[in-house]
C-alpha atoms as a PDB file:
ATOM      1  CA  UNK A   1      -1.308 -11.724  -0.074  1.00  0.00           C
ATOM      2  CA  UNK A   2       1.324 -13.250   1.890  1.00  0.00           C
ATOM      3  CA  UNK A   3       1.996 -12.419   5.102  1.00  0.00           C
ATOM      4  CA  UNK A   4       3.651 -14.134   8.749  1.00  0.00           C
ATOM      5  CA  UNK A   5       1.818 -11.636  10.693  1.00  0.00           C
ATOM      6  CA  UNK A   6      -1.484 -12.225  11.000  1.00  0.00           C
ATOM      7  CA  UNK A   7      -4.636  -9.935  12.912  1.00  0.00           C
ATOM      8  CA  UNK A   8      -5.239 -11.264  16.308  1.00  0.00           C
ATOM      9  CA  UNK A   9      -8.009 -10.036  18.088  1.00  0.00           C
ATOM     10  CA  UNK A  10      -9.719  -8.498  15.626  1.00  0.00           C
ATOM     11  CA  UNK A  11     -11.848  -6.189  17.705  1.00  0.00           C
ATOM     12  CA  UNK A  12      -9.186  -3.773  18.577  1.00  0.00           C
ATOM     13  CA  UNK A  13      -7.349  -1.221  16.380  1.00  0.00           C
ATOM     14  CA  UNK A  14      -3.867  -2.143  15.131  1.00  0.00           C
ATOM     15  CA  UNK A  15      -0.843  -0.372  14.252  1.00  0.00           C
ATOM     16  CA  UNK A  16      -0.138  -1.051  10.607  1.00  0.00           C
ATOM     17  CA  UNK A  17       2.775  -0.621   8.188  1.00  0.00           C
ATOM     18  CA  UNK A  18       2.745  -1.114   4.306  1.00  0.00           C
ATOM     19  CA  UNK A  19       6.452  -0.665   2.633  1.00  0.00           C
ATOM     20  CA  UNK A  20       7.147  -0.528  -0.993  1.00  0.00           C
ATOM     21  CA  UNK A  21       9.189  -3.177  -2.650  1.00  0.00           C
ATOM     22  CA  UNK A  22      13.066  -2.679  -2.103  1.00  0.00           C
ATOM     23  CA  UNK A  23      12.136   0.613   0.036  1.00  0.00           C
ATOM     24  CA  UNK A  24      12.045   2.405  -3.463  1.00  0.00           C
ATOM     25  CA  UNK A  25      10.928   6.280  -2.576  1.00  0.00           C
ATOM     26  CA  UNK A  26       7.817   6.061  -4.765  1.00  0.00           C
ATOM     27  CA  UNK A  27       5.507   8.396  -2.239  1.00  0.00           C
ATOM     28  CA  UNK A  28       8.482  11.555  -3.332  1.00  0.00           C
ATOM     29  CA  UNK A  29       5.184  13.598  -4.310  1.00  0.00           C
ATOM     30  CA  UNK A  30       2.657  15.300  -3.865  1.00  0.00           C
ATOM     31  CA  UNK A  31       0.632  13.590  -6.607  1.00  0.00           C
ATOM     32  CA  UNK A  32       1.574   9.936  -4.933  1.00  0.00           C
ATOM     33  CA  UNK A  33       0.965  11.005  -1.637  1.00  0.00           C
ATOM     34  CA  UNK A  34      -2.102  11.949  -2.698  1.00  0.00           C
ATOM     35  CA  UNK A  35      -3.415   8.934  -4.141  1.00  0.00           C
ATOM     36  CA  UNK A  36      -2.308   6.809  -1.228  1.00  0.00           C
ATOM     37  CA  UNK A  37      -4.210   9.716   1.214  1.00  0.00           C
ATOM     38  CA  UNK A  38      -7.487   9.710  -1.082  1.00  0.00           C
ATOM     39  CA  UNK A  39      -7.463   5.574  -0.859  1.00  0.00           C
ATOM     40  CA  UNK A  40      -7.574   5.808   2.799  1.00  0.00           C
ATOM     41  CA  UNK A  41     -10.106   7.803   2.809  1.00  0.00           C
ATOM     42  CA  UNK A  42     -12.427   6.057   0.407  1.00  0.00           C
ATOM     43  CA  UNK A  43     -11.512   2.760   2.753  1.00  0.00           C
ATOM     44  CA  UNK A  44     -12.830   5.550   5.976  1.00  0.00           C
ATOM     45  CA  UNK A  45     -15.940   6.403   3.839  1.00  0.00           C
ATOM     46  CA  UNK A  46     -17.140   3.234   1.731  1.00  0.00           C
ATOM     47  CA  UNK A  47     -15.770   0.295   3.939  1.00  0.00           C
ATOM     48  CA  UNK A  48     -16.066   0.783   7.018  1.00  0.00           C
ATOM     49  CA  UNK A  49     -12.150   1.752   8.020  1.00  0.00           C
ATOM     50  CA  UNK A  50     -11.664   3.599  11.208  1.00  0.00           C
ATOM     51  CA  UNK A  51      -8.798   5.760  10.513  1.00  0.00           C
ATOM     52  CA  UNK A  52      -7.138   6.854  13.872  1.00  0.00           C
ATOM     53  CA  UNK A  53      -3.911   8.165  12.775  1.00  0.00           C
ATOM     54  CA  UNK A  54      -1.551   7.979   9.815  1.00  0.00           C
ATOM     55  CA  UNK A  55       1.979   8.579   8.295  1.00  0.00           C
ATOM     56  CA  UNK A  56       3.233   8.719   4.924  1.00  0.00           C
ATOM     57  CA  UNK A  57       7.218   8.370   3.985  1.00  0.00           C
ATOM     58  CA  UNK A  58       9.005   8.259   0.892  1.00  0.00           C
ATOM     59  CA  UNK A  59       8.649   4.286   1.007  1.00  0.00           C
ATOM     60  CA  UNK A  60       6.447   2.833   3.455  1.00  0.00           C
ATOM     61  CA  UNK A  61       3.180   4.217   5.474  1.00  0.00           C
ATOM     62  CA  UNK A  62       2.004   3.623   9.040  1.00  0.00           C
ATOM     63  CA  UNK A  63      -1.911   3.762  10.517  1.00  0.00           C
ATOM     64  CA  UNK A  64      -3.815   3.168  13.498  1.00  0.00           C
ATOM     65  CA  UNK A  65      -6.992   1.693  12.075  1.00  0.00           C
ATOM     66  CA  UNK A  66      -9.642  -0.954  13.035  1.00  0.00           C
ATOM     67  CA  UNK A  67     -12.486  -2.122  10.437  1.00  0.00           C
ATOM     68  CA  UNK A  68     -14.011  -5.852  10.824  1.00  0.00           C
ATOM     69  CA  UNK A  69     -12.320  -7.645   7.805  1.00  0.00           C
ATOM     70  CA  UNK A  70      -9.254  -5.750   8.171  1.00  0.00           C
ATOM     71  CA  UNK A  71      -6.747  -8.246   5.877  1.00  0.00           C
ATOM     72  CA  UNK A  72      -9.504  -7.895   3.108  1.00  0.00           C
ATOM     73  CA  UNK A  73      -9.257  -3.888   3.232  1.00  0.00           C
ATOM     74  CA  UNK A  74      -5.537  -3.448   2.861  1.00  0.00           C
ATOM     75  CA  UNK A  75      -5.664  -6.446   0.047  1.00  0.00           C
ATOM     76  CA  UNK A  76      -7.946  -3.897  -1.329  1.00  0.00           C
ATOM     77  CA  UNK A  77      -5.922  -1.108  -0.143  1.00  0.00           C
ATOM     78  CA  UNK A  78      -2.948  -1.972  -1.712  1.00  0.00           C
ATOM     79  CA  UNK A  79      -4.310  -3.461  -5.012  1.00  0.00           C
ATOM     80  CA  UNK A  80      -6.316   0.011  -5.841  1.00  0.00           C
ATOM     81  CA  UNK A  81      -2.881   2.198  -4.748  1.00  0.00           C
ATOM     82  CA  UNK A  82      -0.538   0.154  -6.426  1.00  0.00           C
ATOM     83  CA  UNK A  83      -2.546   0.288 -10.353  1.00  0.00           C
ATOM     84  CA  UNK A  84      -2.857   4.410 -10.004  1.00  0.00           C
ATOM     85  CA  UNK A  85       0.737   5.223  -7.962  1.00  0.00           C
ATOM     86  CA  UNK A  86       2.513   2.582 -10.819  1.00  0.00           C
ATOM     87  CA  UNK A  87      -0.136   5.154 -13.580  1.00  0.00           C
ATOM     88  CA  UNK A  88       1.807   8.321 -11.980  1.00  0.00           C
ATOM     89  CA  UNK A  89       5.087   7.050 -12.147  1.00  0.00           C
ATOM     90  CA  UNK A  90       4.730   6.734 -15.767  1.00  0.00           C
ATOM     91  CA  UNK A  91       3.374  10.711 -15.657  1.00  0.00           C
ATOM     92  CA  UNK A  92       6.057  11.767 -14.019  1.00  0.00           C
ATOM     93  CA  UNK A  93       8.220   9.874 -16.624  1.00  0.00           C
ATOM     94  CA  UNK A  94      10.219   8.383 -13.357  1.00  0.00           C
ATOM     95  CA  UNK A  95      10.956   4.993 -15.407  1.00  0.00           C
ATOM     96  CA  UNK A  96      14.282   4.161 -13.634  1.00  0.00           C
ATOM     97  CA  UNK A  97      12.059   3.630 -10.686  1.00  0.00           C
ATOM     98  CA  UNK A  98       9.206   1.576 -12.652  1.00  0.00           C
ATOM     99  CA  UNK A  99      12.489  -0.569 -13.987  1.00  0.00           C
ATOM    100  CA  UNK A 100      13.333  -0.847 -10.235  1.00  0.00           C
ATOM    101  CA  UNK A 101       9.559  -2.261  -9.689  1.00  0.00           C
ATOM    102  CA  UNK A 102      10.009  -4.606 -12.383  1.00  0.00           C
ATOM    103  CA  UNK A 103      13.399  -6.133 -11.709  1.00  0.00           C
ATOM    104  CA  UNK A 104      11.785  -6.559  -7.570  1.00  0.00           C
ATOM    105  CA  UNK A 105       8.584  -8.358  -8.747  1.00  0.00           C
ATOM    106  CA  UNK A 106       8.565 -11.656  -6.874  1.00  0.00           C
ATOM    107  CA  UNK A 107       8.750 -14.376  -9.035  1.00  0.00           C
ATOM    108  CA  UNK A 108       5.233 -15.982  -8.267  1.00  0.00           C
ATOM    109  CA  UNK A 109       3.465 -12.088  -9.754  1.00  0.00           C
ATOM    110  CA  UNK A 110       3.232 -13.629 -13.102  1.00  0.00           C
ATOM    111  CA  UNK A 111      -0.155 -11.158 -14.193  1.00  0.00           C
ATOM    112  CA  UNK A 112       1.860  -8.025 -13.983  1.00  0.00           C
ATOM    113  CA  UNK A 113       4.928  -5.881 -15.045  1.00  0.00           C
ATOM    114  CA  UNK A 114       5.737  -4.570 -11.743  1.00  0.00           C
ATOM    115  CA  UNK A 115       5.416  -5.270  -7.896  1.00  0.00           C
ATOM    116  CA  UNK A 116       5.041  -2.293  -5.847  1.00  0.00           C
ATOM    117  CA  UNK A 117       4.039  -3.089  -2.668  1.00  0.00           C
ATOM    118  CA  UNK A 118       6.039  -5.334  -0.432  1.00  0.00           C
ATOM    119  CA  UNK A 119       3.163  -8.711   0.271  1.00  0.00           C
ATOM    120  CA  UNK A 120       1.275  -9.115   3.234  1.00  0.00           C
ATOM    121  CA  UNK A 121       1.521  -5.962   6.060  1.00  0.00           C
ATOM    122  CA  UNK A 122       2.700  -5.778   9.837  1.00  0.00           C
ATOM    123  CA  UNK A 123      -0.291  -5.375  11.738  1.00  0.00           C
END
């Protein structure tokens, strides 16, 4: 994951924001919202994320969180969202938006079809 924003002081909570690739409106539903919601709360449970306070929107999400390895959680984060909300596009049948995800894979993403999340986050 690339990324010219990098944790500093990594004792403190930050502010974080992940966006989806082009600012596509992948998070419409309830289903997607879900999966993103039920991923940050696995993170709370089984690694250690404090969750202060979080935001979902139709293309991007914001927290207040602090957890020790912080880069390594939202790589993890974003990995595990990306292979499930990319599974419930196809449910929902929404393929002009999986075509969008395909056509705004960076060039470099050679081991899959589509790119959902933009790389690296703003902490």
């Amino acid at each position: 994951m690339r990324s010219r924003y990098r944790v500093r002081e990594s004792e403190r909570a930050h502010f974080v924001t992940s966006t989806i690739v082009d600012w596509l409106p992948v998070l419409q539903t309830e289903a997607c919202c879900d999966i993103l919601a039920g991923s940050l709360d696995f993170c709370r449970r089984e690694k250690g994320l404090r969750l202060y306070a979080w935001v979902i929107l139709e293309n991007h999400f914001h927290a207040v969180v602090h957890t020790e390895n912080l880069p390594r959680v939202m790589a993890d984060l974003k990995k595990f969202t990306a292979g499930k909300l990319i599974a419930q596009l196809e449910t929902e049948r929404r393929n002009w938006l999986l075509d969008l995800l395909a056509a705004g894979k960076a060039e470099h993403k050679t081991a899959s079809t589509w790119q959902l999340w933009q790389e690296g986050y703003h902490p």
